[in-house]
Protein backbone atom coordinates (compact mmCIF):
# COMPACT_ATOMS: atom_id res chain seq x y z
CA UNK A 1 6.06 85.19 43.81
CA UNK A 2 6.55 83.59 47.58
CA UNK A 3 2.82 83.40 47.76
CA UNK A 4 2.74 81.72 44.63
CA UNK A 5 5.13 79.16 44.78
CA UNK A 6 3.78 78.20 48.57
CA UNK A 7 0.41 77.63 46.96
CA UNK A 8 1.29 75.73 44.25
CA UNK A 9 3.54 73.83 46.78
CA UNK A 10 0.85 72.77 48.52
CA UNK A 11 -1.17 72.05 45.91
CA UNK A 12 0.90 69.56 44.43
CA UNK A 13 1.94 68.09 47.63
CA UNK A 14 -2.25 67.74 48.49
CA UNK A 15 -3.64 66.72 45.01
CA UNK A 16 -1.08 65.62 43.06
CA UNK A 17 0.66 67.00 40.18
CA UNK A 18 -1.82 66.44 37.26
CA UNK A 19 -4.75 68.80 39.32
CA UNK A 20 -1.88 71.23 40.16
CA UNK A 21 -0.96 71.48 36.51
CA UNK A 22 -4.62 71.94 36.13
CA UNK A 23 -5.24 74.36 38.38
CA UNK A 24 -2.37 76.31 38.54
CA UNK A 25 -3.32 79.58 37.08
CA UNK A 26 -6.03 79.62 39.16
CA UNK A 27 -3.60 79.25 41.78
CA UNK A 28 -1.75 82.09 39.99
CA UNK A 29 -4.85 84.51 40.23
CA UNK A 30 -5.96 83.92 43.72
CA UNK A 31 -2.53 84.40 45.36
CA UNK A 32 -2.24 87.49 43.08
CA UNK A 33 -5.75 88.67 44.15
CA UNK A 34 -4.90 87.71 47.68
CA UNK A 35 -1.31 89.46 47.95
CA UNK A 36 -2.83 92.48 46.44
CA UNK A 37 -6.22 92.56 48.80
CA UNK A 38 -3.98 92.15 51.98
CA UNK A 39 -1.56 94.74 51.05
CA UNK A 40 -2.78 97.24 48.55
CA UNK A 41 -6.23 97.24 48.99
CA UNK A 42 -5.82 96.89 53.01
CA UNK A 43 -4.26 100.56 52.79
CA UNK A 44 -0.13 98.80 53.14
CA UNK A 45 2.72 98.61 51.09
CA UNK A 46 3.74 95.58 49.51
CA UNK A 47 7.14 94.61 50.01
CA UNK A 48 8.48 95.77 46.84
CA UNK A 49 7.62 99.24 47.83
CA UNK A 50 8.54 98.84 51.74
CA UNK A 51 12.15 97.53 50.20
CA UNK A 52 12.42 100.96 48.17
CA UNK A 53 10.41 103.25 50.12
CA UNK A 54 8.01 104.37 48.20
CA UNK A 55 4.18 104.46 48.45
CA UNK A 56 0.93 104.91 46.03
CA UNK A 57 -0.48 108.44 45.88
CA UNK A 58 -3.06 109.49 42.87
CA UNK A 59 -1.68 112.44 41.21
CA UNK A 60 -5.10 113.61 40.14
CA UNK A 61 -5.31 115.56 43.16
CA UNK A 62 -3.39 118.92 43.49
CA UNK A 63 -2.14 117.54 46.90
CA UNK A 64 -0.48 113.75 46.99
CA UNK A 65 -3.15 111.52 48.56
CA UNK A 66 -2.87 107.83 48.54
CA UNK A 67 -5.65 106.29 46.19
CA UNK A 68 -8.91 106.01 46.93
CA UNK A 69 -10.18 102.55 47.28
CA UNK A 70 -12.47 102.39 44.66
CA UNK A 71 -9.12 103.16 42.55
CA UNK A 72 -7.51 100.57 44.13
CA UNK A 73 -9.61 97.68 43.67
CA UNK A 74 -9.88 98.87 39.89
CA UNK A 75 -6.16 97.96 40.23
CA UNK A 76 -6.20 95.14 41.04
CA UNK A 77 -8.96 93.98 38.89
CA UNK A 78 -6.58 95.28 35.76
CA UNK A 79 -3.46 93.66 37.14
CA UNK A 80 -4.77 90.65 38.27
CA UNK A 81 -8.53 89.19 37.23
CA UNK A 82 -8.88 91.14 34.00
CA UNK A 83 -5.52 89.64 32.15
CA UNK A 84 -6.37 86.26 33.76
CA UNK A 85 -10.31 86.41 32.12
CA UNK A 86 -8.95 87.75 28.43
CA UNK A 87 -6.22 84.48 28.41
CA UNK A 88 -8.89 82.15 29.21
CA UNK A 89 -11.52 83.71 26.78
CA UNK A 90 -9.09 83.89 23.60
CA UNK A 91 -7.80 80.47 24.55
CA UNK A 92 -11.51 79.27 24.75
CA UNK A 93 -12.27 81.09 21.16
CA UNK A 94 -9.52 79.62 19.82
CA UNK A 95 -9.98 76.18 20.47
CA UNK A 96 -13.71 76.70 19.46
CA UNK A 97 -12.68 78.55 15.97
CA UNK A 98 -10.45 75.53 15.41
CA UNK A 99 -12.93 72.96 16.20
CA UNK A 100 -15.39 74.24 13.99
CA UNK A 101 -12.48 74.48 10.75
CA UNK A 102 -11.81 71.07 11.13
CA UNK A 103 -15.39 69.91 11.89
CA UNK A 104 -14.59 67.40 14.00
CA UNK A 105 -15.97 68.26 17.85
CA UNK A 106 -17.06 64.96 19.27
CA UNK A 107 -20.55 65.09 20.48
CA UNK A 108 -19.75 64.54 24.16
CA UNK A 109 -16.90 66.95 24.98
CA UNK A 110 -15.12 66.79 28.79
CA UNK A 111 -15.90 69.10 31.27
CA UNK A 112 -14.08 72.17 31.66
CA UNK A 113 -11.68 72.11 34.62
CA UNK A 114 -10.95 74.63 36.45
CA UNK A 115 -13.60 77.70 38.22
CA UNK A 116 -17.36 76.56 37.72
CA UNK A 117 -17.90 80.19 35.95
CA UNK A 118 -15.29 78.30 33.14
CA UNK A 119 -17.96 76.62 31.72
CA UNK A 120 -20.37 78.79 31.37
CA UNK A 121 -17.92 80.91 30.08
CA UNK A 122 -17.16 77.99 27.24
CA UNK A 123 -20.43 77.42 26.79
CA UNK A 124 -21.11 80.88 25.87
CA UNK A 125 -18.21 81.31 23.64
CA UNK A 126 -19.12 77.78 21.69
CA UNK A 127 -22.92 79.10 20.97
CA UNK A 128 -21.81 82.87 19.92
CA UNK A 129 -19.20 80.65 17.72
CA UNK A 130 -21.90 78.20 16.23
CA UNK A 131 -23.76 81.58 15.45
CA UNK A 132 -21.30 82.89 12.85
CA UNK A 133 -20.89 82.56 9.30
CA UNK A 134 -18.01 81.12 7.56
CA UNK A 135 -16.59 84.61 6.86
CA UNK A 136 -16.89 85.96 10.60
CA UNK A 137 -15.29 82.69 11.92
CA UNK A 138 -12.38 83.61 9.14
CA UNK A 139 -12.62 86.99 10.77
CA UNK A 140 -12.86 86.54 14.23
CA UNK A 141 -9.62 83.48 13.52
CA UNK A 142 -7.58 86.94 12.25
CA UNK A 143 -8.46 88.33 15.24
CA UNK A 144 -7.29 86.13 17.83
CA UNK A 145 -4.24 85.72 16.36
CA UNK A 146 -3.59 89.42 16.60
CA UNK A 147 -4.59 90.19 19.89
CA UNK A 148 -2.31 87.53 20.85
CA UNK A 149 0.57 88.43 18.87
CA UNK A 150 0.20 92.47 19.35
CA UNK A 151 -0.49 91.81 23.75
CA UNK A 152 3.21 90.98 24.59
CA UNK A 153 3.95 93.84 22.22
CA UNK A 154 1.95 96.21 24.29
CA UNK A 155 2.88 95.18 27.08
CA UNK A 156 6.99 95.77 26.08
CA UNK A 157 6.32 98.82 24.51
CA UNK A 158 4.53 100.34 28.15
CA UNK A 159 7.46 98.64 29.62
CA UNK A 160 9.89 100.66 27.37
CA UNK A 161 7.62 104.12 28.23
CA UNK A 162 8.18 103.46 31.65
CA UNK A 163 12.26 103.33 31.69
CA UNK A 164 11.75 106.26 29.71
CA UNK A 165 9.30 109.02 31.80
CA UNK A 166 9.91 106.78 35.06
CA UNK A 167 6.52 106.51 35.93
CA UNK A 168 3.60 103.71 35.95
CA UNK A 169 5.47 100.90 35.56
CA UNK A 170 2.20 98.52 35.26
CA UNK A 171 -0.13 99.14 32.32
CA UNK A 172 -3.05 98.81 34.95
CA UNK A 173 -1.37 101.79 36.84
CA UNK A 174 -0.91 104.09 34.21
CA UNK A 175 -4.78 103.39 33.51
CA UNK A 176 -6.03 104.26 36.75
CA UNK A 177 -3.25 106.65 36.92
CA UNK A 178 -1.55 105.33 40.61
CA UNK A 179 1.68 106.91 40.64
CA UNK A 180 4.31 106.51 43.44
CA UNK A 181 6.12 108.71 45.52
CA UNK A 182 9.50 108.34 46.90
CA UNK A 183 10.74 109.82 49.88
CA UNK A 184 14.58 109.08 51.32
CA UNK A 185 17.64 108.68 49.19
CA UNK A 186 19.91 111.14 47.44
CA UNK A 187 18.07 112.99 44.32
CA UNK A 188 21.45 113.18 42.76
CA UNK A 189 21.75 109.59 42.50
CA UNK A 190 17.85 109.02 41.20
CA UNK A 191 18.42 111.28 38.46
CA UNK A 192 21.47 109.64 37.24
CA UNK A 193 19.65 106.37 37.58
CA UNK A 194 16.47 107.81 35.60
CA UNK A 195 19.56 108.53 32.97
CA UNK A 196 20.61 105.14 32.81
CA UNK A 197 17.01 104.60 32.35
CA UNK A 198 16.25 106.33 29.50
CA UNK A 199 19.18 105.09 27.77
CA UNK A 200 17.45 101.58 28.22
CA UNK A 201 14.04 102.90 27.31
CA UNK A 202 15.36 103.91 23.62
CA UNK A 203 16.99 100.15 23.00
CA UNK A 204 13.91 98.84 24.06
CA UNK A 205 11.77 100.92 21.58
CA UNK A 206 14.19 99.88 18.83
CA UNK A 207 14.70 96.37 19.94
CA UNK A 208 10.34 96.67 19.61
CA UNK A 209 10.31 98.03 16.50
CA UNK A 210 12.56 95.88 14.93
CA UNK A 211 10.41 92.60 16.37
CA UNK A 212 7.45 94.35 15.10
CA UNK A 213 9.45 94.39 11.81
CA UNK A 214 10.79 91.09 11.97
CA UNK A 215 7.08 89.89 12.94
CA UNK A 216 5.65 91.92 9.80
CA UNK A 217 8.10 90.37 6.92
CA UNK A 218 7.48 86.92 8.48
CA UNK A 219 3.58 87.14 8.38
CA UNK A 220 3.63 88.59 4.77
CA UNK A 221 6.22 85.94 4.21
CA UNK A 222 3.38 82.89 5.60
CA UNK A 223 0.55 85.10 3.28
CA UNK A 224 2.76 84.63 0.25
CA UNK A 225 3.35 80.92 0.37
CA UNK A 226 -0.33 80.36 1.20
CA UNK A 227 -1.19 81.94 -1.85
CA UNK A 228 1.50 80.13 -3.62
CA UNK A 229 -0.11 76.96 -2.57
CA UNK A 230 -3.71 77.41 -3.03
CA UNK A 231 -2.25 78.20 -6.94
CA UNK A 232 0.15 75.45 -7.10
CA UNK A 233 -3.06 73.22 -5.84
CA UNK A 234 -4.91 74.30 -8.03
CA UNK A 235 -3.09 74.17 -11.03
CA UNK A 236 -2.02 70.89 -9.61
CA UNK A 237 -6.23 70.12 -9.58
CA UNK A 238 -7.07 71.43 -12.93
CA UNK A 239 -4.04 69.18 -14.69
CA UNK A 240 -5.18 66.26 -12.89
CA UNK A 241 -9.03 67.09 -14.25
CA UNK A 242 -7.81 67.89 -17.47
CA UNK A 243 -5.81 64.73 -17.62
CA UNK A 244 -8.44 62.43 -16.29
CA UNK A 245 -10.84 64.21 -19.39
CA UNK A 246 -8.18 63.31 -21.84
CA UNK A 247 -7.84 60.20 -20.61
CA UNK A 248 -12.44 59.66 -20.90
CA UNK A 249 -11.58 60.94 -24.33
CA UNK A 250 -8.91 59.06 -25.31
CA UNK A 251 -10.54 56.15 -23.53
CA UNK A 252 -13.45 56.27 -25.79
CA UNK A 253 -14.32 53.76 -28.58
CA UNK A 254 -15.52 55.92 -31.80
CA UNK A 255 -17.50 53.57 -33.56
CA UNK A 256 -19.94 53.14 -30.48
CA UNK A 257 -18.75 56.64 -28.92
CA UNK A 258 -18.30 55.13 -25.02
CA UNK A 259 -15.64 53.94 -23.32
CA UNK A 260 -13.53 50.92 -24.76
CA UNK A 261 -14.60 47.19 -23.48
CA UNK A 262 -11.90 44.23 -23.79
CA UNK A 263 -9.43 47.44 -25.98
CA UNK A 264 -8.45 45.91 -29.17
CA UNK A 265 -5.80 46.90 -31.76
CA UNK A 266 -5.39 46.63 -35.21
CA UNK A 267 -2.26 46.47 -37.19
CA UNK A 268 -2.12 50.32 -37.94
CA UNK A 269 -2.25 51.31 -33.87
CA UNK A 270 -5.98 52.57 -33.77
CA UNK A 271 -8.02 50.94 -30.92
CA UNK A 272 -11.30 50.23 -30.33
CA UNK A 273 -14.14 47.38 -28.56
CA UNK A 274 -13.39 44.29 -29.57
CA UNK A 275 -16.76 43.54 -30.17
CA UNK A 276 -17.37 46.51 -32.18
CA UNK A 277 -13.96 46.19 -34.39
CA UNK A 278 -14.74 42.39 -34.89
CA UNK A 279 -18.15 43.86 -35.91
CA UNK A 280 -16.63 46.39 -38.39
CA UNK A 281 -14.54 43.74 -39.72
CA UNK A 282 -17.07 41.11 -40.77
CA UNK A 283 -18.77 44.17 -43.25
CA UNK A 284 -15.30 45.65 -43.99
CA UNK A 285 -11.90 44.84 -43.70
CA UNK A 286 -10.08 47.84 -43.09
CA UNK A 287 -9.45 50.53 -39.99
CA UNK A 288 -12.60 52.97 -39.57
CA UNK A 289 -10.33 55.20 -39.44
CA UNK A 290 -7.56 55.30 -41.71
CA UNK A 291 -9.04 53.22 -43.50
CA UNK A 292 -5.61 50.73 -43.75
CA UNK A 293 -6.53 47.32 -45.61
CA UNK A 294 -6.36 44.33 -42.98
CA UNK A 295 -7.32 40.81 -42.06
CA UNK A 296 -9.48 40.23 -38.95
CA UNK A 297 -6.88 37.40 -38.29
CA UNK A 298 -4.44 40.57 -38.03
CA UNK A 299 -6.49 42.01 -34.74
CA UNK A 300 -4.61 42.31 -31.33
CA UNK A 301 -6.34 41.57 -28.21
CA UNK A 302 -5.06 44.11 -25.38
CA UNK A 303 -5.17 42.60 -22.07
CA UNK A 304 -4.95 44.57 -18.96
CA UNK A 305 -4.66 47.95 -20.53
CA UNK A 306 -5.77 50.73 -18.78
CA UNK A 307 -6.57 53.36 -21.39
């Protein structure tokens, strides 16, 4: 965290703020990568584990041996570079996912800021994305969304594990299996410690599954009024058609069976073109319809009617 906040530090006070905001989990990642290289990878402790005296040993091996170095750099490639590399790809997906929904990616986009591997990296993801069908964009949009919704749950629920059995307390540990071994202190007090522990370990799990719960009702909650809208849109679409066709019909003239010119209305209410009714009238004096007697004088011009 010191290594972190010095870097940034200087960053801003070199460059500015907006290439520190920029920048800054880059910044992030190399200090990480850094810390770790000078102290884990160099064979040291870190000062977490100087502070509690404790060191890495592999318990693959019958006898406690610290970690190879191949295990250690796969470490650190876990802990640090590997969570770093699957943000920036599912933010990169996303954005691309989005941009082809809405159709509307300018053809000169900005560069990518950041490591000159990021736009390659963007580049790739936006051709594999222009590659898909409609249904595998749908697909791959359901995906994202999980991975980033069920990550932070993994992550709690390894976190919960760990208070729990009291070992691997990184996810990246527990995959390559670096354990630690402490030597000093009282083993009364650890164990009622690793009690305490526990105790924490279960309210995590239910304080998990209850999110996971919570998380569960709301998304089938967000599925249900979708569906309710798509119906109430198109009911909402097929009474608008189905208006606008009664409205053609009712529109129409039926003596020349298209839509009424300069509407016209005689005394019983029926309406038709004026030049068809005045028509009508000079053979026969009476509605075509209901056949009502009438004069011609009797005809009512409509102005500005819109049916």
């Amino acid at each position: 965290a010191g290594l972190r906040s010095g870097a940034g530090t200087a960053l801003r006070g070199l460059a500015g703020a907006r290439p520190w905001l920029q920048w800054r989990r880059e910044v992030e990642l190399l200090s990480d990568v850094a810390y770790f290289v000078l102290t884990t990878l160099s064979g040291y402790q870190t000062l977490g584990e100087e502070y509690v005296n404790i060191i890495q040993v592999d318990p693959s091996k019958k006898k406690k041996k610290v970690p190879s170095f191949l295990r250690r750099a796969l470490f650190i490639s876990l802990h640090a570079v590997v969570p770093y590399c699957l943000e920036k790809a599912l933010l990169h997906l996303e954005h691309e996912l989005q941009m082809e929904a809405e159709e509307s990616r300018s053809p000169e986009n900005p560069p990518a800021l950041g490591f000159p591997s990021r736009t390659l990296i963007r580049s790739w993801i936006r051709k594999q994305v222009g590659e898909l069908t409609e249904q595998q964009k749908k697909t791959a949009s359901q995906i994202v969304y999980v991975l980033k919704q069920s990550i932070p749950l993994l992550h709690r629920l390894h976190l919960a594990v760990f208070y729990i059995q009291g070992t691997f307390y990184h996810l990246s540990k527990r995959i390559t299996g670096i354990s630690y071994l402490h030597f000093g202190g009282l083993q009364g007090e650890d164990q009622n410690i690793r009690s305490s522990y526990k105790f924490l370990g279960i309210i995590s799990l239910f304080h998990l599954l209850l999110t996971i719960g919570v998380q569960m009702y709301s998304f089938k909650q967000k599925q249900r009024a979708r569906q309710e809208w798509r119906l109430h849109r198109n009911l909402a679409h097929q009474k608008s058609t189905s208006k606008e066709a009664a409205a053609g019909r009712q529109s129409r003239c039926t003596l020349c069976l298209e839509e009424r010119r300069h509407s016209t209305a005689t005394p019983c209410g029926h309406l038709f073109c004026w030049e068809c009714i005045t028509a009508w009238c000079n053979t026969r004096a009476e509605c075509p319809l209901c056949r009502e007697k009438f004069h011609p004088q009797k005809l009512i011009y409509l102005r500005h009617y819109q049916m």
